[in-house]
PDB file of N, CA and C in Angstrom:
ATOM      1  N   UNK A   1       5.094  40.919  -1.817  1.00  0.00           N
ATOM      2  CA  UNK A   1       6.297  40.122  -1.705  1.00  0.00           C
ATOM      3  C   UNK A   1       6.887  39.829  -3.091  1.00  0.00           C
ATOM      4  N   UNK A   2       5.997  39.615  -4.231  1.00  0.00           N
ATOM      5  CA  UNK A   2       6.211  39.310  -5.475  1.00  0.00           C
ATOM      6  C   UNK A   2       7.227  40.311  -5.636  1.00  0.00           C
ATOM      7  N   UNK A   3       7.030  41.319  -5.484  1.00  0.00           N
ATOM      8  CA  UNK A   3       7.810  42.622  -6.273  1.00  0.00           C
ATOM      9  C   UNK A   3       8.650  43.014  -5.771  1.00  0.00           C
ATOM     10  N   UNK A   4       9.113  43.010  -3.981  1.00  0.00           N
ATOM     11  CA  UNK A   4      10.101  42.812  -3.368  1.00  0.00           C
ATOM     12  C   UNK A   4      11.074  42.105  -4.152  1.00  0.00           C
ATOM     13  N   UNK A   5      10.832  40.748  -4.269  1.00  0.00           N
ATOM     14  CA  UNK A   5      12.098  39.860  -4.955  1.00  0.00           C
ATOM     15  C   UNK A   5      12.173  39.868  -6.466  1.00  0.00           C
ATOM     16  N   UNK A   6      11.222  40.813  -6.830  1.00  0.00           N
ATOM     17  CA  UNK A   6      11.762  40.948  -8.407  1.00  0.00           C
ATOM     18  C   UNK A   6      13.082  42.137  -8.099  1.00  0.00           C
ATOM     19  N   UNK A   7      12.428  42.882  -7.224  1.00  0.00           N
ATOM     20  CA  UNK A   7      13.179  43.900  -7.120  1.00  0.00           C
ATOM     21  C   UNK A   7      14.715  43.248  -6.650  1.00  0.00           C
ATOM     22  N   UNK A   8      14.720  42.481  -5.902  1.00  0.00           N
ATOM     23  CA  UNK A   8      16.075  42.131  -5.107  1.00  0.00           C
ATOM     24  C   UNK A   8      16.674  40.681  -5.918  1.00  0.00           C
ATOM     25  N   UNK A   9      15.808  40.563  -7.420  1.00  0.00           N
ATOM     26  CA  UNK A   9      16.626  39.998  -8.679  1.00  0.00           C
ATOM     27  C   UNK A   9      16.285  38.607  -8.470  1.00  0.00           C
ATOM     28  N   UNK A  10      15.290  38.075  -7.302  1.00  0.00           N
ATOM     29  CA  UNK A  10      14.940  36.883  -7.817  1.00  0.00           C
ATOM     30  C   UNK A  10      13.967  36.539  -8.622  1.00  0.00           C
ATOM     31  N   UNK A  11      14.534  35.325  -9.165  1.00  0.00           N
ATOM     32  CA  UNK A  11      13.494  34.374 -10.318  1.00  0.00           C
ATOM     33  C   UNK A  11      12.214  34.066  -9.520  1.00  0.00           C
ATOM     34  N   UNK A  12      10.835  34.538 -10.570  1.00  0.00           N
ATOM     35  CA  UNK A  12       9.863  33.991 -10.225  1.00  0.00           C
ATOM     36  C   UNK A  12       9.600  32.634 -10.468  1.00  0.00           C
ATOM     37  N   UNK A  13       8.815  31.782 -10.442  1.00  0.00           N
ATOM     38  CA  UNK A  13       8.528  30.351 -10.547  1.00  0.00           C
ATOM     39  C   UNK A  13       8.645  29.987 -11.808  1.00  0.00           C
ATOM     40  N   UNK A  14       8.172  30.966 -12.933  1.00  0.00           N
ATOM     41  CA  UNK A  14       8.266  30.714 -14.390  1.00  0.00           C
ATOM     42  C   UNK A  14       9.505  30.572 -14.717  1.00  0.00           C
ATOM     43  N   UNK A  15      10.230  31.345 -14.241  1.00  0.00           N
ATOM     44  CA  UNK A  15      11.470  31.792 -14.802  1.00  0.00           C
ATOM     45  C   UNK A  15      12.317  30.094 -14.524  1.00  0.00           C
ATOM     46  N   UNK A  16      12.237  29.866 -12.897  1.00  0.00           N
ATOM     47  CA  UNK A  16      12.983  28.948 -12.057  1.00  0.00           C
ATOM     48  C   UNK A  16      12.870  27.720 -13.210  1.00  0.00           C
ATOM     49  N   UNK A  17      11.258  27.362 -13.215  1.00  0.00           N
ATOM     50  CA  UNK A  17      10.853  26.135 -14.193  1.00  0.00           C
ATOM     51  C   UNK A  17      11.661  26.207 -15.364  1.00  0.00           C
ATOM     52  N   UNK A  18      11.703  27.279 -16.042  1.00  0.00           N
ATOM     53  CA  UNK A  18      12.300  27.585 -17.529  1.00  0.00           C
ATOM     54  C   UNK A  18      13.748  26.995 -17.295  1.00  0.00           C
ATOM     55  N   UNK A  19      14.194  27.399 -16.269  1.00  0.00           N
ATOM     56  CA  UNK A  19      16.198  27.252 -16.456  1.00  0.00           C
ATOM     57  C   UNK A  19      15.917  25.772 -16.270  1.00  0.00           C
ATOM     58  N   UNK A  20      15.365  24.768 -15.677  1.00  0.00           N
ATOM     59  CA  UNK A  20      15.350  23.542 -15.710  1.00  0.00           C
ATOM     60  C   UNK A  20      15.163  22.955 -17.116  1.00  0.00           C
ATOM     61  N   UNK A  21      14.808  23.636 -17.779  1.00  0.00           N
ATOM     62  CA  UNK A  21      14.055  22.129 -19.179  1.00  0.00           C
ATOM     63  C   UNK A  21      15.358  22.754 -19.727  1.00  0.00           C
ATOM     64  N   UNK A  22      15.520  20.766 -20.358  1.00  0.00           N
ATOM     65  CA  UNK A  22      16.956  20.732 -20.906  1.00  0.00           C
ATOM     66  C   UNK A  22      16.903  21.074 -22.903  1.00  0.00           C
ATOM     67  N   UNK A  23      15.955  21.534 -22.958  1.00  0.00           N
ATOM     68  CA  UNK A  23      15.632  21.909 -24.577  1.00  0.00           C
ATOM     69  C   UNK A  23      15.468  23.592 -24.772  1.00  0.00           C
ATOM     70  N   UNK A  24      16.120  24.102 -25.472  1.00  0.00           N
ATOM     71  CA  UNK A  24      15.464  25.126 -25.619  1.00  0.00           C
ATOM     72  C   UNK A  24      14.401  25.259 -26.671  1.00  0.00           C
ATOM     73  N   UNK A  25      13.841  26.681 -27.283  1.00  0.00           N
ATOM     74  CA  UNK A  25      12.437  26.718 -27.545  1.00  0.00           C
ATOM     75  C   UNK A  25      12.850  26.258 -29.036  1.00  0.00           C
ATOM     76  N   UNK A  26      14.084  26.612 -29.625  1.00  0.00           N
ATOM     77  CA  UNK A  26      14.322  25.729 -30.970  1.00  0.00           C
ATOM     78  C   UNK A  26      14.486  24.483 -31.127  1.00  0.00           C
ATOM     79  N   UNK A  27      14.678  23.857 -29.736  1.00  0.00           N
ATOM     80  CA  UNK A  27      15.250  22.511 -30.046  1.00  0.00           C
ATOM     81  C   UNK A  27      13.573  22.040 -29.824  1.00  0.00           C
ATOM     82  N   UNK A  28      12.786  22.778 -28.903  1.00  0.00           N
ATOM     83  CA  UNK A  28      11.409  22.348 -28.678  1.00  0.00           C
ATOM     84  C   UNK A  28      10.635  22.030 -29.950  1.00  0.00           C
ATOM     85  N   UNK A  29      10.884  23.312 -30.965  1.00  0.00           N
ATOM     86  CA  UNK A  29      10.305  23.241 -32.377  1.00  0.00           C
ATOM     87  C   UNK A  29      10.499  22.282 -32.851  1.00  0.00           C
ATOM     88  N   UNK A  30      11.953  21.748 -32.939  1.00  0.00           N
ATOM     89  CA  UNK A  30      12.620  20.691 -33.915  1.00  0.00           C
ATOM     90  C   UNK A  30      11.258  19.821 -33.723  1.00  0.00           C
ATOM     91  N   UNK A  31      11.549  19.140 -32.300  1.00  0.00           N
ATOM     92  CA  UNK A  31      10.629  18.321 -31.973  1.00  0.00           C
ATOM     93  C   UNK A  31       9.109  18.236 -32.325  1.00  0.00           C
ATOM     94  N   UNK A  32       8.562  19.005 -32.425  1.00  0.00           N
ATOM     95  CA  UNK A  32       7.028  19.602 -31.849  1.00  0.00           C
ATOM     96  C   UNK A  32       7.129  19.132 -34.275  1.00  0.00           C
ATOM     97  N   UNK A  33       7.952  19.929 -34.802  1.00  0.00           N
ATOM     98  CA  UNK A  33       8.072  19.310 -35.874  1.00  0.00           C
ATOM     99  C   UNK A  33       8.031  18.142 -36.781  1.00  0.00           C
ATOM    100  N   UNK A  34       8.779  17.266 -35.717  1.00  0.00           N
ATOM    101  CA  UNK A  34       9.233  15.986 -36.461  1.00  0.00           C
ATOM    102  C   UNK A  34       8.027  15.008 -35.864  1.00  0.00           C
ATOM    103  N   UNK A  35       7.071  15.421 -34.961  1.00  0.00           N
ATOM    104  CA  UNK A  35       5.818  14.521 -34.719  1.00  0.00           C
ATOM    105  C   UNK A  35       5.129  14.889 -35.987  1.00  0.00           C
ATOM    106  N   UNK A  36       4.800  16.169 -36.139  1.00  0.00           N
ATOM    107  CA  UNK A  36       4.164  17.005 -37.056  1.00  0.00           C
ATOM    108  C   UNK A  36       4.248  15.871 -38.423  1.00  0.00           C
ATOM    109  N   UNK A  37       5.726  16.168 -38.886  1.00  0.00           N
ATOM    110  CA  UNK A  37       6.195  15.100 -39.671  1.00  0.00           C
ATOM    111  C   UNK A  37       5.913  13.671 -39.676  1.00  0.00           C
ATOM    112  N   UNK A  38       5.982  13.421 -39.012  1.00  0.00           N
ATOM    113  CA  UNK A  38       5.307  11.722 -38.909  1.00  0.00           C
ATOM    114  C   UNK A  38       3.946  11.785 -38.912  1.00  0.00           C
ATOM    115  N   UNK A  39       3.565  12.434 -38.311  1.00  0.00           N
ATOM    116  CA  UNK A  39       2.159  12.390 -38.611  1.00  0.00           C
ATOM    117  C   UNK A  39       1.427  12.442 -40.245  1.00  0.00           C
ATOM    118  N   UNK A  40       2.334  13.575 -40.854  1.00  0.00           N
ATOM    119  CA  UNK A  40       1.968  13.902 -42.534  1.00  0.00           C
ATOM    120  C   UNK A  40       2.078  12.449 -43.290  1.00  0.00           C
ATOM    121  N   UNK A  41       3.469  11.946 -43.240  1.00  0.00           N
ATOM    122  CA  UNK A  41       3.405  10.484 -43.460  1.00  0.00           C
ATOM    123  C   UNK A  41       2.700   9.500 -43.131  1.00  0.00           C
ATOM    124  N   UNK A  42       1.473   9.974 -42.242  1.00  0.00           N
ATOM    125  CA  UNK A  42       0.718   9.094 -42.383  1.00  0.00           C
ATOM    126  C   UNK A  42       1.165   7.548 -40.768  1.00  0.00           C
ATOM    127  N   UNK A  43       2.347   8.303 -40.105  1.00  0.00           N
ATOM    128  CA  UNK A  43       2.244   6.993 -38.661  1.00  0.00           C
ATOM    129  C   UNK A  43       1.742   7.797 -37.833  1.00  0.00           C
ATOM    130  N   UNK A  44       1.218   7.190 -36.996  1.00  0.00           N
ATOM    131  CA  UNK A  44       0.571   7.599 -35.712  1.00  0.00           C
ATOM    132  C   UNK A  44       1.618   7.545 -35.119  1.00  0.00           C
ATOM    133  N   UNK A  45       1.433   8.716 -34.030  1.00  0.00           N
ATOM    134  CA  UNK A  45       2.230   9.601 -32.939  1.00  0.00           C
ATOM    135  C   UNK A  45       2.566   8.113 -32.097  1.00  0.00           C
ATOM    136  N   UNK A  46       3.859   8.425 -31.080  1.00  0.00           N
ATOM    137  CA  UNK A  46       4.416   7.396 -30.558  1.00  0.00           C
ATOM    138  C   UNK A  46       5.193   8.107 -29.677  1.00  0.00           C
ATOM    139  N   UNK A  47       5.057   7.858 -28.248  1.00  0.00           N
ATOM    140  CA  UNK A  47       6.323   8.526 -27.232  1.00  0.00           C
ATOM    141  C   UNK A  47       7.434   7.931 -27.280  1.00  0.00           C
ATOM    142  N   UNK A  48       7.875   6.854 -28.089  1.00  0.00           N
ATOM    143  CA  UNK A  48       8.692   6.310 -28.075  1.00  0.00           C
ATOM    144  C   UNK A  48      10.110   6.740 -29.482  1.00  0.00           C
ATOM    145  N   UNK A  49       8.810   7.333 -30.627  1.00  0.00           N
ATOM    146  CA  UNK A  49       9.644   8.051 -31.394  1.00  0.00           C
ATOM    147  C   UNK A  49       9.828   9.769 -31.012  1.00  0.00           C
ATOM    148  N   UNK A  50       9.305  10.099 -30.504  1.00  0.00           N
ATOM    149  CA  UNK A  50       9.116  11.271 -29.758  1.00  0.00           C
ATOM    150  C   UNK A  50      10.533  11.612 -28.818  1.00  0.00           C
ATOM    151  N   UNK A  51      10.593  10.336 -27.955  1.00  0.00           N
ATOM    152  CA  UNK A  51      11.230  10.156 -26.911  1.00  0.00           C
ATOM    153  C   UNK A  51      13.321   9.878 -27.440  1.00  0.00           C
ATOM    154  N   UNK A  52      12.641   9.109 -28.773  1.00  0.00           N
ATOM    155  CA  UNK A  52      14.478   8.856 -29.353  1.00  0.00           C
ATOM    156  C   UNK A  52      14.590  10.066 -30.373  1.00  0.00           C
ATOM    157  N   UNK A  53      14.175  10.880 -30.731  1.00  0.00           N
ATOM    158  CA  UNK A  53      14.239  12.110 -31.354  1.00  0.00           C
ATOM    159  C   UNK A  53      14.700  13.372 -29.935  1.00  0.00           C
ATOM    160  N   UNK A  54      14.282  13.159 -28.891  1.00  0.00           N
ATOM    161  CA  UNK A  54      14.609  14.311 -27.925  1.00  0.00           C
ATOM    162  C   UNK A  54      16.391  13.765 -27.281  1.00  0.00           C
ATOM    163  N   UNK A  55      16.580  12.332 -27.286  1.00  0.00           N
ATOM    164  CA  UNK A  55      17.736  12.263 -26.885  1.00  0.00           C
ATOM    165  C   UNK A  55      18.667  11.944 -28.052  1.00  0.00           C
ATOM    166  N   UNK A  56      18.212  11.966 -29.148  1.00  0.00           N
ATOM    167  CA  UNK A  56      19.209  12.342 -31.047  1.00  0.00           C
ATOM    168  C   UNK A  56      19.521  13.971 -29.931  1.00  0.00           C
ATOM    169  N   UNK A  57      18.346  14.705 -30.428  1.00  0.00           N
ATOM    170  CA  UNK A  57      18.961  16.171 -29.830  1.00  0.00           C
ATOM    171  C   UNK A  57      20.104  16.578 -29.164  1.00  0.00           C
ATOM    172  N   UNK A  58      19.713  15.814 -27.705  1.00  0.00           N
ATOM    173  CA  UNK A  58      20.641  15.850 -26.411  1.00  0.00           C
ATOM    174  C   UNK A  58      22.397  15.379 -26.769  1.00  0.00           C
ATOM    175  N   UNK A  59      22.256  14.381 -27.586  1.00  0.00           N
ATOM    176  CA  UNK A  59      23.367  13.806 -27.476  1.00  0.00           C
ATOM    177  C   UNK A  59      24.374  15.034 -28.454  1.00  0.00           C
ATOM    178  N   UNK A  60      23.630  15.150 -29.559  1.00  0.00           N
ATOM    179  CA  UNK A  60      24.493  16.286 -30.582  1.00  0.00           C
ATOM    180  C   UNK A  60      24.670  16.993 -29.539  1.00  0.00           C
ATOM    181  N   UNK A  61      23.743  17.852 -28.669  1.00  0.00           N
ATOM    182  CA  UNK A  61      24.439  18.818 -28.017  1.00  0.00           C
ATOM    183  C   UNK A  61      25.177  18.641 -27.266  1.00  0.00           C
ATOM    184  N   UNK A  62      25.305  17.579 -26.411  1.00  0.00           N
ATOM    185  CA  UNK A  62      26.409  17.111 -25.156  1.00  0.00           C
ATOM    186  C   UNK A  62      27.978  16.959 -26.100  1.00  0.00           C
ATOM    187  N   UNK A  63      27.691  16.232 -27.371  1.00  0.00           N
ATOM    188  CA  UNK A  63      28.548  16.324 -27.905  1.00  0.00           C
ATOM    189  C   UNK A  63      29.534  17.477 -28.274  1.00  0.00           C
ATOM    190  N   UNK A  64      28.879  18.410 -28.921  1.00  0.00           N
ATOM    191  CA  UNK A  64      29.191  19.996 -29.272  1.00  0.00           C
ATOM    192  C   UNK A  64      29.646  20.502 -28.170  1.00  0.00           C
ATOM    193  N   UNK A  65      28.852  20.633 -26.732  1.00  0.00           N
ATOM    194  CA  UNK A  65      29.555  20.936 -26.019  1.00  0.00           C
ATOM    195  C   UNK A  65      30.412  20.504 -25.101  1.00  0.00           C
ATOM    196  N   UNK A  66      30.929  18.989 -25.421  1.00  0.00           N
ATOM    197  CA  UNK A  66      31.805  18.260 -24.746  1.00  0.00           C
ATOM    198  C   UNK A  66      31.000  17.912 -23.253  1.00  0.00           C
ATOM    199  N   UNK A  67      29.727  17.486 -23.245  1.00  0.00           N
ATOM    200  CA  UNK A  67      29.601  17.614 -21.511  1.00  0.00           C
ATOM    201  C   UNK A  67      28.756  16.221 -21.860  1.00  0.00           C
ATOM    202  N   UNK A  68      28.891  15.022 -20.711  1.00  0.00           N
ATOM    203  CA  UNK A  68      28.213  13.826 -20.751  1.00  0.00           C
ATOM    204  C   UNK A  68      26.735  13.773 -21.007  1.00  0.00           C
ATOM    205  N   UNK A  69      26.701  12.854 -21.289  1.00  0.00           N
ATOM    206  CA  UNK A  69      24.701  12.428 -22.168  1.00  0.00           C
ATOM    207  C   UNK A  69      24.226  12.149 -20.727  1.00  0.00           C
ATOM    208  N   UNK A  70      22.899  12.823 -20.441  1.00  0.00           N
ATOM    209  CA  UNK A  70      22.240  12.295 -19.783  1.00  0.00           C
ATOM    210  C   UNK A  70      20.345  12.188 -20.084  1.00  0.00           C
ATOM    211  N   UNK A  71      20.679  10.696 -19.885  1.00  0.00           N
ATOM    212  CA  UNK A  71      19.042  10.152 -20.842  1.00  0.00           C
ATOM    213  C   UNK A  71      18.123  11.134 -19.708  1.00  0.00           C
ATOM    214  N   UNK A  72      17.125  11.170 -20.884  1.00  0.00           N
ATOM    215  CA  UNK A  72      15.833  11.261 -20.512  1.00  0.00           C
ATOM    216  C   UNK A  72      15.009  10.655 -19.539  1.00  0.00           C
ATOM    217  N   UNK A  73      13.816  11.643 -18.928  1.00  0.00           N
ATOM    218  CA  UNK A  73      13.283  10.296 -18.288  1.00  0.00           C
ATOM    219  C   UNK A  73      12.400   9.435 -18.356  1.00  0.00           C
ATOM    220  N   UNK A  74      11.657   8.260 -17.601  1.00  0.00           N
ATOM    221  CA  UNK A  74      10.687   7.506 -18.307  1.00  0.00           C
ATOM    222  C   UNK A  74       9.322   8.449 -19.071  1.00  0.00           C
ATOM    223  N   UNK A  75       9.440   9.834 -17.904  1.00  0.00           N
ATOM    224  CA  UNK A  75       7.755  10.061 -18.904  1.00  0.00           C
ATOM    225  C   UNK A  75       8.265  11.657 -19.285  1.00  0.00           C
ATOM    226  N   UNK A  76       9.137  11.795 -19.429  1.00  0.00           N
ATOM    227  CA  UNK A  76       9.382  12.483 -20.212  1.00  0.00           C
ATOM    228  C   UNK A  76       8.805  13.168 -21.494  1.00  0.00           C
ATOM    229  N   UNK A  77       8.324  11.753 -22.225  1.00  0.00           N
ATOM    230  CA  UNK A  77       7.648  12.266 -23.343  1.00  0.00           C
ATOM    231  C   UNK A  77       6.410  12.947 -23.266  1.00  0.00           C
ATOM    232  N   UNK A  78       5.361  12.710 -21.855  1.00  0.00           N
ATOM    233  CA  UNK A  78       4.221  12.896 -21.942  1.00  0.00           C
ATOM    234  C   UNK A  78       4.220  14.136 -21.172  1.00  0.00           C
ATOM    235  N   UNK A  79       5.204  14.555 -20.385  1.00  0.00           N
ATOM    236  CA  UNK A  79       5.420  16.113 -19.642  1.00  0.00           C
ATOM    237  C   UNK A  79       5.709  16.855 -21.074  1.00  0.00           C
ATOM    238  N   UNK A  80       6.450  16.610 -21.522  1.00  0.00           N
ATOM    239  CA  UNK A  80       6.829  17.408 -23.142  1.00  0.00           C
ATOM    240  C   UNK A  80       5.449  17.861 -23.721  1.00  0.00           C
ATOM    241  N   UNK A  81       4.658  16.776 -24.233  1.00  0.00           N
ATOM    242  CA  UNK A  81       3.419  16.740 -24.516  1.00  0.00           C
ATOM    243  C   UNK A  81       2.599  17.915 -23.984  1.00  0.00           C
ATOM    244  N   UNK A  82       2.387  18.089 -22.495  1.00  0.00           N
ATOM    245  CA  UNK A  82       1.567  18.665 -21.615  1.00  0.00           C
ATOM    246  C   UNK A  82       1.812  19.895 -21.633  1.00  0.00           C
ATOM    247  N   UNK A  83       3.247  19.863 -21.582  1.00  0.00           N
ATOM    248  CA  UNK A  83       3.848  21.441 -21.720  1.00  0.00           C
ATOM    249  C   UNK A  83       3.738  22.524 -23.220  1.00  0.00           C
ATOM    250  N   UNK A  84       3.726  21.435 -24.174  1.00  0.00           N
ATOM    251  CA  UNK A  84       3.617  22.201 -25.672  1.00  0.00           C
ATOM    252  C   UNK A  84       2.055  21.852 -26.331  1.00  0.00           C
TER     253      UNK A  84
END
């Protein structure tokens, strides 16, 4: 069945999941970075700076592309986490 619907052009589950996350894999870096960064300085990790660094991101881009901000969600930070 898998190969049926590759064949007839549908998205497998990876793919489906992928078009959902609102970051792409550079904006993922930024992020995955700027903990990195805090960390070198010496603060301990925080979902809360984690969390206002992913919607800094969002907003430049909603901006750039003219389309409304929409926040993050409460655990957001710790799916991010899980995923990278």
């Amino acid at each position: 069945s898998t190969l049926s619907q590759r064949i007839n052009g549908k998205w497998d589950i990876w793919e489906f999941n992928a078009s959902k996350c609102r970051f792409t894999e550079a904006e993922a870096e930024v992020l995955i970075d700027h903990a990195l960064h805090e960390a070198e300085r010496g603060f301990p990790f925080t979902h809360q700076s984690l969390y206002e660094k992913g919607e800094e991101i969002l907003k430049a881009k909603g901006a750039a592309q003219g389309t409304p901000f929409k926040p993050l969600g409460k655990q957001w930070s710790h799916n991010f986490l899980n995923r990278y």
